[in-house]
PDB file of N, CA and C in Angstrom:
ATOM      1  N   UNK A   1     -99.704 -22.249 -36.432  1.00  0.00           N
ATOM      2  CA  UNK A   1    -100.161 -22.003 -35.101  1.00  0.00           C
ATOM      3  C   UNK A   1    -100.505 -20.526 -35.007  1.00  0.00           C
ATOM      4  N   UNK A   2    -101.612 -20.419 -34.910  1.00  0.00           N
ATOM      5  CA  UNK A   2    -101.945 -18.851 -34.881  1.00  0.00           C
ATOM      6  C   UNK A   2    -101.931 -18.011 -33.507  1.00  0.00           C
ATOM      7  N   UNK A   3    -101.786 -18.646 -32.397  1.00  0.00           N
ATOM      8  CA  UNK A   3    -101.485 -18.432 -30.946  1.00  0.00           C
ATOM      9  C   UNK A   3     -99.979 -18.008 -30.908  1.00  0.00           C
ATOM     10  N   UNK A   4     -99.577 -16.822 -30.622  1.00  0.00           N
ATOM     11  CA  UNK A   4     -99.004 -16.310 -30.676  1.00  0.00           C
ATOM     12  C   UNK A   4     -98.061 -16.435 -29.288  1.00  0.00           C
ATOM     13  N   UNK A   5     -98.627 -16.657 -28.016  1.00  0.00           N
ATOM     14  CA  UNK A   5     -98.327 -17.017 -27.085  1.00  0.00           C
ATOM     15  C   UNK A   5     -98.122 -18.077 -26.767  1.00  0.00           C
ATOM     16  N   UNK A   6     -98.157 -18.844 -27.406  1.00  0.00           N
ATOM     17  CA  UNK A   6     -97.663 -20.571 -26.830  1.00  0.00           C
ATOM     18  C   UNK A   6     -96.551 -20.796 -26.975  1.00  0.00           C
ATOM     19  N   UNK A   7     -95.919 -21.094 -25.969  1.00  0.00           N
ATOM     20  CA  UNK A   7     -94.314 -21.669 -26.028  1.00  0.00           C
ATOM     21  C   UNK A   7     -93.695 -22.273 -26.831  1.00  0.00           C
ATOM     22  N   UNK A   8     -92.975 -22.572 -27.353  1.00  0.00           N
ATOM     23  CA  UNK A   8     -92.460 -23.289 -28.284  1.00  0.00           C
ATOM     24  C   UNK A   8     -91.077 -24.001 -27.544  1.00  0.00           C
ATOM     25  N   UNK A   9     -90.694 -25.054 -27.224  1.00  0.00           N
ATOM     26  CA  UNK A   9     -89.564 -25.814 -26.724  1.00  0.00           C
ATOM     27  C   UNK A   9     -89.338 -27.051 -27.310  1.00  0.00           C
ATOM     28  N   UNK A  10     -87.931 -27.040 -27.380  1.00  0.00           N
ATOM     29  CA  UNK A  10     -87.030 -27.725 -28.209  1.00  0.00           C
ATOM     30  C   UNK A  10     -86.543 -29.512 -27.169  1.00  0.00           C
ATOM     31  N   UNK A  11     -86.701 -30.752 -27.337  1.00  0.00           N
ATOM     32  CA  UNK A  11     -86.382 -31.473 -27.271  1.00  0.00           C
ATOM     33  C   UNK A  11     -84.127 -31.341 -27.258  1.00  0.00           C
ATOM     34  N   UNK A  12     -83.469 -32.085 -26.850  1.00  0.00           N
ATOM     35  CA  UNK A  12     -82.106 -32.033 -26.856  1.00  0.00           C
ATOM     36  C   UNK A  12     -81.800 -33.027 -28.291  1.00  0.00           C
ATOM     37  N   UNK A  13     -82.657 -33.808 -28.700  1.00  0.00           N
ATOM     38  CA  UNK A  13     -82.550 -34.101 -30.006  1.00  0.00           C
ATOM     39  C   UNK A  13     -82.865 -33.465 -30.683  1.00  0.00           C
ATOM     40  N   UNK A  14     -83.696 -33.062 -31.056  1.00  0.00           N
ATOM     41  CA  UNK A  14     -84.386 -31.890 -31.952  1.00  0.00           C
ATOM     42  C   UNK A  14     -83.509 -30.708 -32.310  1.00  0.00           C
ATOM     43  N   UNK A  15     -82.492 -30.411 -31.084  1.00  0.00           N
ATOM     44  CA  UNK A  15     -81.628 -29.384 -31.372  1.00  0.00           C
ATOM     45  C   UNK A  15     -80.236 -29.661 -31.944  1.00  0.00           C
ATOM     46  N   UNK A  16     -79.771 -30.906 -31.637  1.00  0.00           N
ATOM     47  CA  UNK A  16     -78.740 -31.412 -32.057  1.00  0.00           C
ATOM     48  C   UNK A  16     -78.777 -31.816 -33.769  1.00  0.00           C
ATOM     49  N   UNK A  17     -79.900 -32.119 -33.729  1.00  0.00           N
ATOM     50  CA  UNK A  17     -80.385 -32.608 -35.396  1.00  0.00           C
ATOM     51  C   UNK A  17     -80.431 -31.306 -36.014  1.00  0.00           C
ATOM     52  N   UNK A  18     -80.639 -30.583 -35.397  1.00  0.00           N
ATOM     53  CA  UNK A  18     -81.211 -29.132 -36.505  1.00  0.00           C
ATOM     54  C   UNK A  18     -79.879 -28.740 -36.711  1.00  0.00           C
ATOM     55  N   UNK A  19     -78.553 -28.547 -35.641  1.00  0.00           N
ATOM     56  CA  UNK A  19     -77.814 -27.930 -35.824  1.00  0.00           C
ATOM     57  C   UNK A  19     -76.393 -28.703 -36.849  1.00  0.00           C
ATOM     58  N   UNK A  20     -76.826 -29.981 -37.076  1.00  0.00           N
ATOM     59  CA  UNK A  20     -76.258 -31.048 -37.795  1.00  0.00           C
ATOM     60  C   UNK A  20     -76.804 -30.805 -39.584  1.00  0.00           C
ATOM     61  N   UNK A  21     -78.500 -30.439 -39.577  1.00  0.00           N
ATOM     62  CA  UNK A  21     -79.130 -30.016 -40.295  1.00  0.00           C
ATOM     63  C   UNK A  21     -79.098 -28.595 -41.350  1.00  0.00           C
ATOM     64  N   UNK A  22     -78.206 -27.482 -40.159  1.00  0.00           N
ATOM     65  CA  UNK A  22     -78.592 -26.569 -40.435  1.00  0.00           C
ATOM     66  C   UNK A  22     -79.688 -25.939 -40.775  1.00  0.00           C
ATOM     67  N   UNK A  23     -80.598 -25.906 -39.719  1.00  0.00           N
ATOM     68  CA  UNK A  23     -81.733 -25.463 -39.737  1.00  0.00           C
ATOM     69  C   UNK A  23     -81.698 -24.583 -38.363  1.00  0.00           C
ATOM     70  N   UNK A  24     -82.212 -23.458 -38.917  1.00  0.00           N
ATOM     71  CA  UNK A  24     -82.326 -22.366 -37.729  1.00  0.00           C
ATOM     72  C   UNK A  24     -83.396 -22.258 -36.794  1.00  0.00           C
ATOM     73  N   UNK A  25     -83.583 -21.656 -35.494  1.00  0.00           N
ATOM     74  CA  UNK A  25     -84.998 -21.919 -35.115  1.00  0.00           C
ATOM     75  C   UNK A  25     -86.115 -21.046 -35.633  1.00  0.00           C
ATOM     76  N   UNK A  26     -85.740 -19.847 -36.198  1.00  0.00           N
ATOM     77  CA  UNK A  26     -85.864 -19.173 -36.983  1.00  0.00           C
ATOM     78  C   UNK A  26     -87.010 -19.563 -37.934  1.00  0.00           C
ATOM     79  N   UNK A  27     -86.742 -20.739 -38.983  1.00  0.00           N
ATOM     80  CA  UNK A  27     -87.222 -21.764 -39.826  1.00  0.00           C
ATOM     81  C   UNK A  27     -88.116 -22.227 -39.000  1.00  0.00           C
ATOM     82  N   UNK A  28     -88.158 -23.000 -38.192  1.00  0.00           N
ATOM     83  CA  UNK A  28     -88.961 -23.820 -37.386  1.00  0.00           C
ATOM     84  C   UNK A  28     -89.816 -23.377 -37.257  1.00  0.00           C
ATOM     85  N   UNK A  29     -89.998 -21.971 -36.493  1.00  0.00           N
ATOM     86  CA  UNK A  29     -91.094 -21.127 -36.211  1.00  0.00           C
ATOM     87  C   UNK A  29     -91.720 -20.726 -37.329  1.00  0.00           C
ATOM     88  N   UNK A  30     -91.407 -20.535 -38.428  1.00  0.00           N
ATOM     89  CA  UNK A  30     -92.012 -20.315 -39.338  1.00  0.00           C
ATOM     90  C   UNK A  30     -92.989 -21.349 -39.545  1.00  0.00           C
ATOM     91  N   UNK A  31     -91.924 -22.696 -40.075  1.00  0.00           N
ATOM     92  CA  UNK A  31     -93.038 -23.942 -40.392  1.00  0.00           C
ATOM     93  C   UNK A  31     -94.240 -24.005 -39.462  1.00  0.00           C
ATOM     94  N   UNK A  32     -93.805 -23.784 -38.213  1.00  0.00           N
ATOM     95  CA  UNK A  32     -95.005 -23.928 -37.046  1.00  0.00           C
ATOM     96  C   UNK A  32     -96.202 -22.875 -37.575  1.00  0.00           C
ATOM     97  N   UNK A  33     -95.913 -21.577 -37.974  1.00  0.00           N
ATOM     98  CA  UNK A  33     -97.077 -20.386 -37.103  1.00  0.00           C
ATOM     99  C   UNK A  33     -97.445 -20.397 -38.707  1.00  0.00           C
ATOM    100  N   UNK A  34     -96.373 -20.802 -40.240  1.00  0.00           N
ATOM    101  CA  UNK A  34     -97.382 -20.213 -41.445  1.00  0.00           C
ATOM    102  C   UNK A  34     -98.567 -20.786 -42.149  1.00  0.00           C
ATOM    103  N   UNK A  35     -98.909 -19.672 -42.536  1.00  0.00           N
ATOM    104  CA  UNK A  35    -100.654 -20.227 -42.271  1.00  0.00           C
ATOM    105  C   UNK A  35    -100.854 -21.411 -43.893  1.00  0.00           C
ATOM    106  N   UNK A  36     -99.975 -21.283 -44.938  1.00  0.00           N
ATOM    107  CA  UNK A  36    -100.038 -22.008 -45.629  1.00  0.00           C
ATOM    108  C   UNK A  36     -99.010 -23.385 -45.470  1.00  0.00           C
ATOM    109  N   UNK A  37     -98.666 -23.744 -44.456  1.00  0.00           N
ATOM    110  CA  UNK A  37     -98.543 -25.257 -43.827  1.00  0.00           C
ATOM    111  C   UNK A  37     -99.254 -26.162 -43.339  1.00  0.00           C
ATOM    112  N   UNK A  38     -99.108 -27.045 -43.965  1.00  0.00           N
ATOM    113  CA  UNK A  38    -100.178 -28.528 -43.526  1.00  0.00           C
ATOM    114  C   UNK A  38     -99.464 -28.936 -42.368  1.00  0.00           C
ATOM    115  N   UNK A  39    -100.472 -29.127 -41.577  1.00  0.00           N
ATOM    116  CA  UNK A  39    -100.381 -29.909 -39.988  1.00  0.00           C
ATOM    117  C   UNK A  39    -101.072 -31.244 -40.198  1.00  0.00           C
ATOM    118  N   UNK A  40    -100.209 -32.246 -39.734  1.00  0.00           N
ATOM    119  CA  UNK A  40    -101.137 -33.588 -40.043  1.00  0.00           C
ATOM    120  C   UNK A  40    -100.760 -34.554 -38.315  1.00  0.00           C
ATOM    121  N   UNK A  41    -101.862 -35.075 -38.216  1.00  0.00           N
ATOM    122  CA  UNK A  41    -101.642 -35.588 -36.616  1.00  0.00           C
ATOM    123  C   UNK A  41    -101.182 -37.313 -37.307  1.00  0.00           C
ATOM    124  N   UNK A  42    -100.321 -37.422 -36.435  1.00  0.00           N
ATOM    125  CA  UNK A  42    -100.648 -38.704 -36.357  1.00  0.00           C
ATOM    126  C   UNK A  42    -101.344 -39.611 -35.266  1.00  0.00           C
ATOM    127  N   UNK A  43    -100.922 -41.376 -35.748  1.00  0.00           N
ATOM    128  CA  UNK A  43    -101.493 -42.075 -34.225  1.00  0.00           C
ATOM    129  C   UNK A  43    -100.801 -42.280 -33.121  1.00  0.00           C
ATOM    130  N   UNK A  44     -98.987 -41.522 -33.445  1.00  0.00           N
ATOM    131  CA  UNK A  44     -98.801 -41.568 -32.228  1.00  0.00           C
ATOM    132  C   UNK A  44     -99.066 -40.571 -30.986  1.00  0.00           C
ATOM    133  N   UNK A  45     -99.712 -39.677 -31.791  1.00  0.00           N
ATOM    134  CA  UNK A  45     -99.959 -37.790 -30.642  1.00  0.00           C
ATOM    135  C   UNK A  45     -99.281 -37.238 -31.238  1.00  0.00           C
ATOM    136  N   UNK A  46     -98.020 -37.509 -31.900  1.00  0.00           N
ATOM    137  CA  UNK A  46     -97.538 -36.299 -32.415  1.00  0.00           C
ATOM    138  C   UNK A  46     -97.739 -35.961 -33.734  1.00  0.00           C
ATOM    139  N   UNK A  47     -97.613 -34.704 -34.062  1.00  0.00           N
ATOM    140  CA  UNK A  47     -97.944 -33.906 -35.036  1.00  0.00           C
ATOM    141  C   UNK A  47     -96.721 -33.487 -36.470  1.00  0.00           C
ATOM    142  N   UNK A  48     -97.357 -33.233 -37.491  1.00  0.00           N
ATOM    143  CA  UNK A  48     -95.778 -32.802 -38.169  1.00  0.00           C
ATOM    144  C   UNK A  48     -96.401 -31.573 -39.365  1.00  0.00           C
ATOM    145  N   UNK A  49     -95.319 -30.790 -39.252  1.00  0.00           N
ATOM    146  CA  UNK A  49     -95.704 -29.787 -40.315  1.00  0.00           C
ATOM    147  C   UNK A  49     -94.357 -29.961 -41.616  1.00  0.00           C
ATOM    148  N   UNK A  50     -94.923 -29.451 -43.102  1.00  0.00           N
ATOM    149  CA  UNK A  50     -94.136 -29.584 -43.912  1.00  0.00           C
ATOM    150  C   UNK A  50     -94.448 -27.514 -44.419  1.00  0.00           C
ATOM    151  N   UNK A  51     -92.915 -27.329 -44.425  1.00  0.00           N
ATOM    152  CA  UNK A  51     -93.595 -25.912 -45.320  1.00  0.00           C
ATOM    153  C   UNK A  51     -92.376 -26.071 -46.172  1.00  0.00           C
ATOM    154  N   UNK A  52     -92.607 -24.928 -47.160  1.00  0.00           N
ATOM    155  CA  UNK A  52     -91.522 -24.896 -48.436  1.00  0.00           C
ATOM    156  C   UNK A  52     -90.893 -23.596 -48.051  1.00  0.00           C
ATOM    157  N   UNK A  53     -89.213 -23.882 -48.315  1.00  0.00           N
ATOM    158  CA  UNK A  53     -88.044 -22.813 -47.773  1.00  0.00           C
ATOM    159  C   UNK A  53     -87.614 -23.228 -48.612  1.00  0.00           C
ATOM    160  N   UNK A  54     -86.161 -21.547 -48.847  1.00  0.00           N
ATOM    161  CA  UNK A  54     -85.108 -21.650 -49.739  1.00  0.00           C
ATOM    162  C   UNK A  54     -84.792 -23.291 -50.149  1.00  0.00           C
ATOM    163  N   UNK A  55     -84.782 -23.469 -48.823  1.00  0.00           N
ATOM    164  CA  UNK A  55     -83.373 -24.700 -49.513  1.00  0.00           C
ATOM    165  C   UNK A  55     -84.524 -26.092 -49.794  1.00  0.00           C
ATOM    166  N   UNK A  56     -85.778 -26.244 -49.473  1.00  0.00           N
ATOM    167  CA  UNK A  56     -86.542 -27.462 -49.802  1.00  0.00           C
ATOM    168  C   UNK A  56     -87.471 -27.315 -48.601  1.00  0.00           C
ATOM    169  N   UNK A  57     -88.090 -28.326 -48.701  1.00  0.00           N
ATOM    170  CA  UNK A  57     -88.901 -28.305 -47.830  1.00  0.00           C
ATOM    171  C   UNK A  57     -88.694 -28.807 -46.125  1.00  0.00           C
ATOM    172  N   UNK A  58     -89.274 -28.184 -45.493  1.00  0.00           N
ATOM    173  CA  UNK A  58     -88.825 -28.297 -44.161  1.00  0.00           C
ATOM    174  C   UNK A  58     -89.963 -29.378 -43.026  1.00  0.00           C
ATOM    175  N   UNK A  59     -89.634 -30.011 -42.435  1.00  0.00           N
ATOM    176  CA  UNK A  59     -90.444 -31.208 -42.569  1.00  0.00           C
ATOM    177  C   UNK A  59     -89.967 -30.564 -40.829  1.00  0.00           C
ATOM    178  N   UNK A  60     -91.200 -31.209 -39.623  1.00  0.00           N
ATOM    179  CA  UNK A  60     -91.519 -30.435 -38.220  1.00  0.00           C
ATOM    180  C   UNK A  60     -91.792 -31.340 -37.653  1.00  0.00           C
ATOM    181  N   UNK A  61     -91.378 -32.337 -36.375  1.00  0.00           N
ATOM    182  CA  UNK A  61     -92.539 -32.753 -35.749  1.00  0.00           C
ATOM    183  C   UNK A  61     -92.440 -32.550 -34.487  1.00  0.00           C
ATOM    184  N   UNK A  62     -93.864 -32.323 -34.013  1.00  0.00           N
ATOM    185  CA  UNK A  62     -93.818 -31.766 -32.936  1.00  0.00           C
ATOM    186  C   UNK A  62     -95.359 -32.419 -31.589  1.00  0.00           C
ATOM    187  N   UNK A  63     -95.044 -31.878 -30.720  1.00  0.00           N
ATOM    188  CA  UNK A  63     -96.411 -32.726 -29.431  1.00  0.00           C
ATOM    189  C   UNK A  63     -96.838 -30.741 -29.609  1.00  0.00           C
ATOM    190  N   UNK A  64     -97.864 -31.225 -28.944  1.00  0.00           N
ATOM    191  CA  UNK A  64     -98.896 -29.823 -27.939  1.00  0.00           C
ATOM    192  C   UNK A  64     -98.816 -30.896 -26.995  1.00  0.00           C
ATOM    193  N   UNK A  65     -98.835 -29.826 -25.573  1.00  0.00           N
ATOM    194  CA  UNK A  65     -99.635 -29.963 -24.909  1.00  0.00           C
ATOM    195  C   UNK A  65    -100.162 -29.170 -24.292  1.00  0.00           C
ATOM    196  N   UNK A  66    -100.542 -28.332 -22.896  1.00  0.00           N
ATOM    197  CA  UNK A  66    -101.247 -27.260 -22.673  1.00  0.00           C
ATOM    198  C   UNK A  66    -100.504 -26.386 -22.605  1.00  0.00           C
ATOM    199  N   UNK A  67     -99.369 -26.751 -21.818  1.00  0.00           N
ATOM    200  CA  UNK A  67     -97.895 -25.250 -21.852  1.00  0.00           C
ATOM    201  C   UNK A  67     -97.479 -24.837 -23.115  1.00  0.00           C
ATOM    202  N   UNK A  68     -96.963 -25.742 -24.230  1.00  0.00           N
ATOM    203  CA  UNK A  68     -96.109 -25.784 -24.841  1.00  0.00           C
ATOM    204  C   UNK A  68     -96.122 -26.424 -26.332  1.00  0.00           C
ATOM    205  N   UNK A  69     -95.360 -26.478 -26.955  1.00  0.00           N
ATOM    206  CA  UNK A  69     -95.152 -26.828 -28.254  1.00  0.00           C
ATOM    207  C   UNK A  69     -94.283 -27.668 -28.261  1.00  0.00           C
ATOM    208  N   UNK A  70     -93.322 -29.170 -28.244  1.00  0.00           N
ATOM    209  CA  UNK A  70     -92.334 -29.167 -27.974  1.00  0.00           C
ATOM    210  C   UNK A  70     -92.191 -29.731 -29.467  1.00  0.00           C
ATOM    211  N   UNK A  71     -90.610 -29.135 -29.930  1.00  0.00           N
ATOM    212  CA  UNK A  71     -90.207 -29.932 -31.157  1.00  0.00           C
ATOM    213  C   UNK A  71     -89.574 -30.601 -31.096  1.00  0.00           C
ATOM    214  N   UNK A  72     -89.805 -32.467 -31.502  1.00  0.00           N
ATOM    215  CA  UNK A  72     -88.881 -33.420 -31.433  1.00  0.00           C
ATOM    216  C   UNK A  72     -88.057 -33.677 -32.165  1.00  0.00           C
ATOM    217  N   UNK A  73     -88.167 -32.808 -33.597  1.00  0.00           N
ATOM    218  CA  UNK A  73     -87.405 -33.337 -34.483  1.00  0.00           C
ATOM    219  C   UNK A  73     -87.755 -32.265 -35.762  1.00  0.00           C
ATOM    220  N   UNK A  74     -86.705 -32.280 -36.832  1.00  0.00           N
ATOM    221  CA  UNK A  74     -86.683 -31.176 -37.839  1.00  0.00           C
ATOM    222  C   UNK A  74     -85.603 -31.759 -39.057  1.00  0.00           C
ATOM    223  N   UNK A  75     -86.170 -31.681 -40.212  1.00  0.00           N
ATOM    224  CA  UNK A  75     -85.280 -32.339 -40.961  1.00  0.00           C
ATOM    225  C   UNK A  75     -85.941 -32.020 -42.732  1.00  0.00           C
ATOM    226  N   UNK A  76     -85.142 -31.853 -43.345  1.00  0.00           N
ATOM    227  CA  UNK A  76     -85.302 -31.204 -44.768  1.00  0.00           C
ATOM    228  C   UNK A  76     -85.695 -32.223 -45.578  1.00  0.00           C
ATOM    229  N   UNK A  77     -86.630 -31.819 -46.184  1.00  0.00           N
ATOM    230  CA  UNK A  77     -87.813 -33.217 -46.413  1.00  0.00           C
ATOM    231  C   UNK A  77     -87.511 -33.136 -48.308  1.00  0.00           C
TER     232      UNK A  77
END
């Protein structure tokens, strides 16, 4: 995501999983904004990014919509 200003907000699953996960939001934002991550849409609207971190790969999925970014979910792929 090269918009620097777009919100980014977390689902109450999304946060519970990450912190079960150990995944920081830290990470997340990364997977979201780096420029060598694949974004792939699906058919349900939502979106998912995979990037490569220390520990494996970090797997994203997430909606746009005009406010916001929201992440539904995060999990080490």
């Amino acid at each position: 995501m090269s918009e620097d200003s777009i919100r980014v907000e977390y689902t109450d699953y999304a946060l519970r999983r990450m912190r079960q996960r150990d995944i920081l939001d830290e990470e997340v934002m990364l997977a979201l904004r780096a420029p060598s991550s694949k974004h792939t849409h699906r058919r349900d609207g939502r979106s998912e990014v995979r990037q490569r971190m220390g520990k494996g790969f970090l797997l994203v999925i997430y909606r746009r919509d005009r406010e916001a970014i929201v992440v539904i979910n995060a999990m080490w792929d």
